[in-house]
PDB file of N, CA and C in Angstrom:
ATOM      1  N   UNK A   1       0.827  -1.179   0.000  1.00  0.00           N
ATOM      2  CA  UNK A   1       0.000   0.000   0.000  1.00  0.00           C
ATOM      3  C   UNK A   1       0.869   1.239   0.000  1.00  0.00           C
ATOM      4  N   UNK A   2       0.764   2.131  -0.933  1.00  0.00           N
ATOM      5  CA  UNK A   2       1.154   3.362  -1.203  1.00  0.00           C
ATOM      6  C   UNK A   2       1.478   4.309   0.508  1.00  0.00           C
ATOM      7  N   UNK A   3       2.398   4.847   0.390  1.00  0.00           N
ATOM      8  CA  UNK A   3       2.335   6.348   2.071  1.00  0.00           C
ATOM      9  C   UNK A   3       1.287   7.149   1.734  1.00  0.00           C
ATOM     10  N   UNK A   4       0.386   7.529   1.685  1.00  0.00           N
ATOM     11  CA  UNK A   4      -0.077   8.827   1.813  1.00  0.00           C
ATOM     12  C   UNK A   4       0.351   9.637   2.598  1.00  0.00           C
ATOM     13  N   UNK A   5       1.151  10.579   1.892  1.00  0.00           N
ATOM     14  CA  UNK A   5       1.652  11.421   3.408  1.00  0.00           C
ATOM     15  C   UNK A   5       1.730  13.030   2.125  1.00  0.00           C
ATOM     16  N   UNK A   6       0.143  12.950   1.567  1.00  0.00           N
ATOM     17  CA  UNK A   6      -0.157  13.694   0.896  1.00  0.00           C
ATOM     18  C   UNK A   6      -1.248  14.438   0.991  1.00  0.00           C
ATOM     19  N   UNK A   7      -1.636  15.595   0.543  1.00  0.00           N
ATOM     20  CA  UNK A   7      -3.105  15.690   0.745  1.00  0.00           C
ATOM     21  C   UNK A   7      -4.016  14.831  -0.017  1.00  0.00           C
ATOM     22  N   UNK A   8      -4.920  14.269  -0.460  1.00  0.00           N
ATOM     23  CA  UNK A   8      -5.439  13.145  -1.161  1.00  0.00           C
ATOM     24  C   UNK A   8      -7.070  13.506  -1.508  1.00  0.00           C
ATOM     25  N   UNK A   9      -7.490  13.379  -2.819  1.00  0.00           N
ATOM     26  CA  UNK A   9      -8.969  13.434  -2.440  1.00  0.00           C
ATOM     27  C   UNK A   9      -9.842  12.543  -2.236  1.00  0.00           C
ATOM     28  N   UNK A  10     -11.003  12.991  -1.639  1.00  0.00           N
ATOM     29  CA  UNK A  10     -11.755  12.054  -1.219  1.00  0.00           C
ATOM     30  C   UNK A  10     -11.694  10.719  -2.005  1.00  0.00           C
ATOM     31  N   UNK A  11     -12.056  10.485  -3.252  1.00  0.00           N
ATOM     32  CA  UNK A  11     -12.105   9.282  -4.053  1.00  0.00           C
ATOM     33  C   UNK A  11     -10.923   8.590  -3.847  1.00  0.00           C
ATOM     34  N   UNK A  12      -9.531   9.464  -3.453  1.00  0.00           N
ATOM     35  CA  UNK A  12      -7.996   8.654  -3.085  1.00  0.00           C
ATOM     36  C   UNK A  12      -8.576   7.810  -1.798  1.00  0.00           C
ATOM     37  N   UNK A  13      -8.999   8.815  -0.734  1.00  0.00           N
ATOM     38  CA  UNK A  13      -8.817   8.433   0.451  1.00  0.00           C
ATOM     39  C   UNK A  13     -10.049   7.522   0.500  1.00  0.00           C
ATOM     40  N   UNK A  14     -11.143   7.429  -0.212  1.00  0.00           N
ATOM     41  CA  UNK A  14     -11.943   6.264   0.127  1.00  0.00           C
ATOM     42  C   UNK A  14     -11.164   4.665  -0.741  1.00  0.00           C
ATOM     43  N   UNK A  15     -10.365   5.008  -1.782  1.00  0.00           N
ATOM     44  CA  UNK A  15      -9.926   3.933  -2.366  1.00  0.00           C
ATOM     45  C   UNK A  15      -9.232   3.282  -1.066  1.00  0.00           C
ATOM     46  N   UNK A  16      -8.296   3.924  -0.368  1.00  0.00           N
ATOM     47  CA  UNK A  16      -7.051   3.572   0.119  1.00  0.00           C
ATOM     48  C   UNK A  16      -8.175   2.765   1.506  1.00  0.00           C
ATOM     49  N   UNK A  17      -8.947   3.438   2.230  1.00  0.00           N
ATOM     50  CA  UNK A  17     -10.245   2.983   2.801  1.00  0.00           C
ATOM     51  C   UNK A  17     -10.041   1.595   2.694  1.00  0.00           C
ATOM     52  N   UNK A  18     -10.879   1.413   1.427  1.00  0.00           N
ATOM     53  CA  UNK A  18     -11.461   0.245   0.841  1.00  0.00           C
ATOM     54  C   UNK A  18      -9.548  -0.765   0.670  1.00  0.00           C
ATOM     55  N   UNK A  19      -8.957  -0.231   0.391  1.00  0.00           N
ATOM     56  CA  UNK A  19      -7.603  -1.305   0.089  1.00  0.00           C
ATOM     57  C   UNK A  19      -7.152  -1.829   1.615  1.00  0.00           C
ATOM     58  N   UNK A  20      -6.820  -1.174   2.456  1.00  0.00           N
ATOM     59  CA  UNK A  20      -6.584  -1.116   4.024  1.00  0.00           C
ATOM     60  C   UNK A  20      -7.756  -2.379   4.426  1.00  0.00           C
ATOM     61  N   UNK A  21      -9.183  -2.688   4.726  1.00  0.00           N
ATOM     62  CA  UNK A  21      -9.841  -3.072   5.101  1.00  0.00           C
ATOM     63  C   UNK A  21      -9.578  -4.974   3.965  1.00  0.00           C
ATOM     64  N   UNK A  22      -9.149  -4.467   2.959  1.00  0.00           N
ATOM     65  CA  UNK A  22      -9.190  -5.444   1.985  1.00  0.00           C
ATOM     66  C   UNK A  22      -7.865  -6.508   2.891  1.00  0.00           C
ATOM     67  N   UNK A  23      -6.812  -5.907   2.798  1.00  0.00           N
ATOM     68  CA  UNK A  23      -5.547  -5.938   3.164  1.00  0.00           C
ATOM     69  C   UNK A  23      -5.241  -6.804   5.036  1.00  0.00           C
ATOM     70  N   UNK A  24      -6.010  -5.932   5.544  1.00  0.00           N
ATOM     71  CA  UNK A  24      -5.956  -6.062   6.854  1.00  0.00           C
ATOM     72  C   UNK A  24      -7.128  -6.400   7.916  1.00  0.00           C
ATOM     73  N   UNK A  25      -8.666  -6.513   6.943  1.00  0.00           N
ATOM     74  CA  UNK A  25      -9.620  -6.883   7.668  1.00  0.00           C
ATOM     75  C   UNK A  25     -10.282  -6.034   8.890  1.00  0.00           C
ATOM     76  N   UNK A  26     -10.408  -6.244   9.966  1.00  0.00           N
ATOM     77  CA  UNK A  26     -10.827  -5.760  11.068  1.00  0.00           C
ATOM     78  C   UNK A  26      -9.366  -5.002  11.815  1.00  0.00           C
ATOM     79  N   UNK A  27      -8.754  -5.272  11.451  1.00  0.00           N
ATOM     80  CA  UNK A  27      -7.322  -4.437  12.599  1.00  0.00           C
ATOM     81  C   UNK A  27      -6.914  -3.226  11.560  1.00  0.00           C
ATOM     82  N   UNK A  28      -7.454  -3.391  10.317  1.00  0.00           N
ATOM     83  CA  UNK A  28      -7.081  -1.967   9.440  1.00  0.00           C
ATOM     84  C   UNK A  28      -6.849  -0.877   9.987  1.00  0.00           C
ATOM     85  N   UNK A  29      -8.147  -0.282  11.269  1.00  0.00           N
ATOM     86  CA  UNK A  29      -7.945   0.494  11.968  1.00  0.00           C
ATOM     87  C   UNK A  29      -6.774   0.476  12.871  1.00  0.00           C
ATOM     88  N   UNK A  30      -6.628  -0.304  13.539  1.00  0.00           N
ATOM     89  CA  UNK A  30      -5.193  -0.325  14.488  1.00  0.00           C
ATOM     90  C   UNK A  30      -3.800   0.048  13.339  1.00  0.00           C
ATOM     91  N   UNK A  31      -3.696  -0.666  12.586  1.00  0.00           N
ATOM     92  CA  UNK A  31      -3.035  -0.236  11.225  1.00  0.00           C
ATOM     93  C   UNK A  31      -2.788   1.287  10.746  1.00  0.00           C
ATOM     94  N   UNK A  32      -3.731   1.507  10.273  1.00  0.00           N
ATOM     95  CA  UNK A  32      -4.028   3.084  10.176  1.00  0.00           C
ATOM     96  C   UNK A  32      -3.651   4.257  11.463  1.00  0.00           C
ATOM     97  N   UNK A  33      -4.243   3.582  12.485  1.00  0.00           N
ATOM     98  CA  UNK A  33      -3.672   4.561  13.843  1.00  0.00           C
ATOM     99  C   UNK A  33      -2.645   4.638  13.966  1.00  0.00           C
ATOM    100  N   UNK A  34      -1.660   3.422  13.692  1.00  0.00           N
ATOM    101  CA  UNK A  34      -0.351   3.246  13.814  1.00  0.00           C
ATOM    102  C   UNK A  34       0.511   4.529  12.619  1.00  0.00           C
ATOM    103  N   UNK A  35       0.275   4.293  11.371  1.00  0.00           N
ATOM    104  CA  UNK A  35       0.535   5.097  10.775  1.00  0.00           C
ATOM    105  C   UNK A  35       0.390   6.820  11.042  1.00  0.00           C
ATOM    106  N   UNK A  36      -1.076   7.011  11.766  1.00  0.00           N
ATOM    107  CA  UNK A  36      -1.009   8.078  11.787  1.00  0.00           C
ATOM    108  C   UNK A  36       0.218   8.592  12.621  1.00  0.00           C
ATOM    109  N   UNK A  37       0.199   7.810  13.822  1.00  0.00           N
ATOM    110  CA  UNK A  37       0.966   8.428  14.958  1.00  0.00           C
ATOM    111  C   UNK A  37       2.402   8.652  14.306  1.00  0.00           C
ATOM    112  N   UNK A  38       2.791   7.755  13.419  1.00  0.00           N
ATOM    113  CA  UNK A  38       4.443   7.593  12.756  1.00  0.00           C
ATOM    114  C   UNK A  38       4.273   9.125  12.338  1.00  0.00           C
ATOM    115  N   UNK A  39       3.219   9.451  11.226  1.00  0.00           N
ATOM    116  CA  UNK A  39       2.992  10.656  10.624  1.00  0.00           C
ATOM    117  C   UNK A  39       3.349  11.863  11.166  1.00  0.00           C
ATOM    118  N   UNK A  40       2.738  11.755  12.634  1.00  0.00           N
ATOM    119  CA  UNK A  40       2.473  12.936  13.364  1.00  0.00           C
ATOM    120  C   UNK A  40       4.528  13.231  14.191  1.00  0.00           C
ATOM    121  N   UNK A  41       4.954  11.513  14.536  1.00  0.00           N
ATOM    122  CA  UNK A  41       5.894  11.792  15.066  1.00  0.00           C
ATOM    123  C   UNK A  41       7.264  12.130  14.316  1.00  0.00           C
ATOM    124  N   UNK A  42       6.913  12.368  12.898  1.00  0.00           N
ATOM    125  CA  UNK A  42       8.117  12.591  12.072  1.00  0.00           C
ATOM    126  C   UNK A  42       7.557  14.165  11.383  1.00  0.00           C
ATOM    127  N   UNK A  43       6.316  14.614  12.249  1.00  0.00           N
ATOM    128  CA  UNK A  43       6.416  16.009  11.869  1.00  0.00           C
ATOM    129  C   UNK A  43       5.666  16.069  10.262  1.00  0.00           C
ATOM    130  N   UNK A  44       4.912  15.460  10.073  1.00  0.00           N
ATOM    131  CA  UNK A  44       3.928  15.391   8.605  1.00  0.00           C
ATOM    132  C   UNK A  44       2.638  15.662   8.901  1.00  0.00           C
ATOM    133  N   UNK A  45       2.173  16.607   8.920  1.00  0.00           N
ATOM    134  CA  UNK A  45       0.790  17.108   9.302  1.00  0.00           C
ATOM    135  C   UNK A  45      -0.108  16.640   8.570  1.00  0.00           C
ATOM    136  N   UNK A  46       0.249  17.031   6.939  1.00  0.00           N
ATOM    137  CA  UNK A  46      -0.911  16.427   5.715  1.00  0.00           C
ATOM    138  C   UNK A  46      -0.965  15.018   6.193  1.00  0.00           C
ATOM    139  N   UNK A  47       0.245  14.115   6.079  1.00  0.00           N
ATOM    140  CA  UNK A  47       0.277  12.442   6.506  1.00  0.00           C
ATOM    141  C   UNK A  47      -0.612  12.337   7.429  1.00  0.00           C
ATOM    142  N   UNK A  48      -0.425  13.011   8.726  1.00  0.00           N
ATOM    143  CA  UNK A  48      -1.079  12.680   9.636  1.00  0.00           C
ATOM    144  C   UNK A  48      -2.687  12.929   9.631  1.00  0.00           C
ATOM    145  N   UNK A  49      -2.826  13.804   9.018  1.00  0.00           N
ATOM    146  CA  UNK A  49      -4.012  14.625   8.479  1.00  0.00           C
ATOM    147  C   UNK A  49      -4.769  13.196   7.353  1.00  0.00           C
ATOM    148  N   UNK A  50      -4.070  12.763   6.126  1.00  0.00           N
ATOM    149  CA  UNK A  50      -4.918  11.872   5.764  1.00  0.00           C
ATOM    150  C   UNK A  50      -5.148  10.571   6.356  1.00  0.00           C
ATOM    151  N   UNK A  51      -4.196  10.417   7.301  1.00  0.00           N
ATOM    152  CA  UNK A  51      -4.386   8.754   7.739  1.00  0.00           C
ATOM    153  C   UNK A  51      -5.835   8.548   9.275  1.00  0.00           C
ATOM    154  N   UNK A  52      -6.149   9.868   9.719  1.00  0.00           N
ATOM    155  CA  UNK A  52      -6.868  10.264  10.233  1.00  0.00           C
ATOM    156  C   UNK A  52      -8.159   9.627   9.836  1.00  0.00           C
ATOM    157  N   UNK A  53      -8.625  10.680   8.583  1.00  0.00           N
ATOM    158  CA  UNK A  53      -8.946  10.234   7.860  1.00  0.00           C
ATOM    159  C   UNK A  53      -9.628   9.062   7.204  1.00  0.00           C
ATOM    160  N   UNK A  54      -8.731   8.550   6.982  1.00  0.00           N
ATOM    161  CA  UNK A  54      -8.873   6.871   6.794  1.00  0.00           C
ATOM    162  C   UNK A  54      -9.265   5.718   8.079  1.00  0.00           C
ATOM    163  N   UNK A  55      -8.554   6.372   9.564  1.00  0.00           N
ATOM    164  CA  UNK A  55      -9.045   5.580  10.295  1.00  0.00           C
ATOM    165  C   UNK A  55     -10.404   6.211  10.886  1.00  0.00           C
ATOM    166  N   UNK A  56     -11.648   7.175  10.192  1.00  0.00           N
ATOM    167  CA  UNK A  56     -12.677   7.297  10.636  1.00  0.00           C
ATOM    168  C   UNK A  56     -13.135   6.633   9.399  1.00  0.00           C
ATOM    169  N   UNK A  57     -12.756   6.508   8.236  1.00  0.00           N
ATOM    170  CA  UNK A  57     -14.011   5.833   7.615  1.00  0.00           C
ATOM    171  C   UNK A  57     -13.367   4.448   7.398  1.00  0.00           C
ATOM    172  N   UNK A  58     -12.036   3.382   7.629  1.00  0.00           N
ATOM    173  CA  UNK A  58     -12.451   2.452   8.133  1.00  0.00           C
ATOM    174  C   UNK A  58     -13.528   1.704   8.997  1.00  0.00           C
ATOM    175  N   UNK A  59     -13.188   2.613  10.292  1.00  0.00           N
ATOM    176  CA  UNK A  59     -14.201   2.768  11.181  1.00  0.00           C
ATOM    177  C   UNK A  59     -14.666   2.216  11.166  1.00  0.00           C
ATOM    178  N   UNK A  60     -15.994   3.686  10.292  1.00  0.00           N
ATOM    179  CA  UNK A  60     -17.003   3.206   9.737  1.00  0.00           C
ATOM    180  C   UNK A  60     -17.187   1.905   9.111  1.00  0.00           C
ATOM    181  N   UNK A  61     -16.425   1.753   7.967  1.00  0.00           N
ATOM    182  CA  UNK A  61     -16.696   0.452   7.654  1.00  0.00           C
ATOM    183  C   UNK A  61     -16.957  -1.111   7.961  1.00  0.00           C
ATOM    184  N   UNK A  62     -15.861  -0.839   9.218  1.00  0.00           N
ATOM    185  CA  UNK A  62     -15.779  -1.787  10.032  1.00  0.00           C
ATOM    186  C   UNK A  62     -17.534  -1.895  11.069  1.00  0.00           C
ATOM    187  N   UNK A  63     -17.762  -0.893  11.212  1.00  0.00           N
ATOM    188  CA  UNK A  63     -19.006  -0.677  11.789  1.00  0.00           C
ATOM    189  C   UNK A  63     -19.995  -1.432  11.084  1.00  0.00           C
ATOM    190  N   UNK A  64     -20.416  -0.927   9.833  1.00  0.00           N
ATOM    191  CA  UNK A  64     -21.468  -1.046   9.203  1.00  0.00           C
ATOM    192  C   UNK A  64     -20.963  -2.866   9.125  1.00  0.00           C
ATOM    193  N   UNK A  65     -19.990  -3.529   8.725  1.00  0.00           N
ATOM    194  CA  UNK A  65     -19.536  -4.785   8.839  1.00  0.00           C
ATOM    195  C   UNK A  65     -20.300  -5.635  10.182  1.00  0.00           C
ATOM    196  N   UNK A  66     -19.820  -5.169  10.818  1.00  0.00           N
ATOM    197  CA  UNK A  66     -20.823  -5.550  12.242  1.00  0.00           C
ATOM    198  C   UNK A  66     -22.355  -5.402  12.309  1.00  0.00           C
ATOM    199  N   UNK A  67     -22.692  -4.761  11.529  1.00  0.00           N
ATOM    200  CA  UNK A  67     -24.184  -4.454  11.702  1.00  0.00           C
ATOM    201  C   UNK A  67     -25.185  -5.625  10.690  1.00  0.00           C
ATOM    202  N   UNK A  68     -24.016  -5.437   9.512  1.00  0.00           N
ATOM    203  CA  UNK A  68     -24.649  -6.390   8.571  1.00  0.00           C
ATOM    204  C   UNK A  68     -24.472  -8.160   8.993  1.00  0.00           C
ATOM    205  N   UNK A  69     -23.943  -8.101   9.855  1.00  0.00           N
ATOM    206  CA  UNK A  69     -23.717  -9.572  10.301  1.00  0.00           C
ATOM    207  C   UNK A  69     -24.567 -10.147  11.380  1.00  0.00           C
ATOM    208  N   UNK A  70     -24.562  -9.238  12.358  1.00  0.00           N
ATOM    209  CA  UNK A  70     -26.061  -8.998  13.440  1.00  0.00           C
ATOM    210  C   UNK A  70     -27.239  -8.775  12.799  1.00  0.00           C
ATOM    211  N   UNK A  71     -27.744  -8.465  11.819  1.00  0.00           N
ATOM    212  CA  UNK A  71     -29.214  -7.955  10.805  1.00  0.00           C
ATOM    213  C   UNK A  71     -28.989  -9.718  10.322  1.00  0.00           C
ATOM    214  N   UNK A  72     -27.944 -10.104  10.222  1.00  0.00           N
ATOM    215  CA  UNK A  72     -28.620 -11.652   9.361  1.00  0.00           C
ATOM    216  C   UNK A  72     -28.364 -12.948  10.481  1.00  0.00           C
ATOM    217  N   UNK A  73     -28.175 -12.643  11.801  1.00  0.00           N
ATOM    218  CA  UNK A  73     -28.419 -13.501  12.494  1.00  0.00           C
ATOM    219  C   UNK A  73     -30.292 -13.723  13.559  1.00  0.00           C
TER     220      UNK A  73
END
């Protein structure tokens, strides 16, 4: 998976979303947090700024994942 340690647009940052979750499943988020913090501790604001980002609409994703699995039990 590519650094983003760019500003990115939305359609980037939902791809990268969707690749992360593909990639890493349910810990994507832990993944992503991890990155951010690297971001933040080497002084990259945008980096830190998109990986943010990404770990709210993992999140999400991860959310709605849970919901759709509880709705079919």
């Amino acid at each position: 998976m590519d650094d983003p340690g760019e500003i990115l647009s939305n359609a980037e940052v939902y791809k990268l979303a969707d690749d992360l979750m593909r990639q890493y499943g349910k810990d994507a988020v832990i993944v992503a947090s991890l990155r951010a913090g690297e971001m933040l501790n080497s002084g990259d604001v945008d980096g830190y700024r998109t990986w943010k980002r990404l770990i709210m609409l993992v999140d999400g994703m991860t959310a709605e994942e849970e919901l759709e699995k509880v709705s079919l039990h």
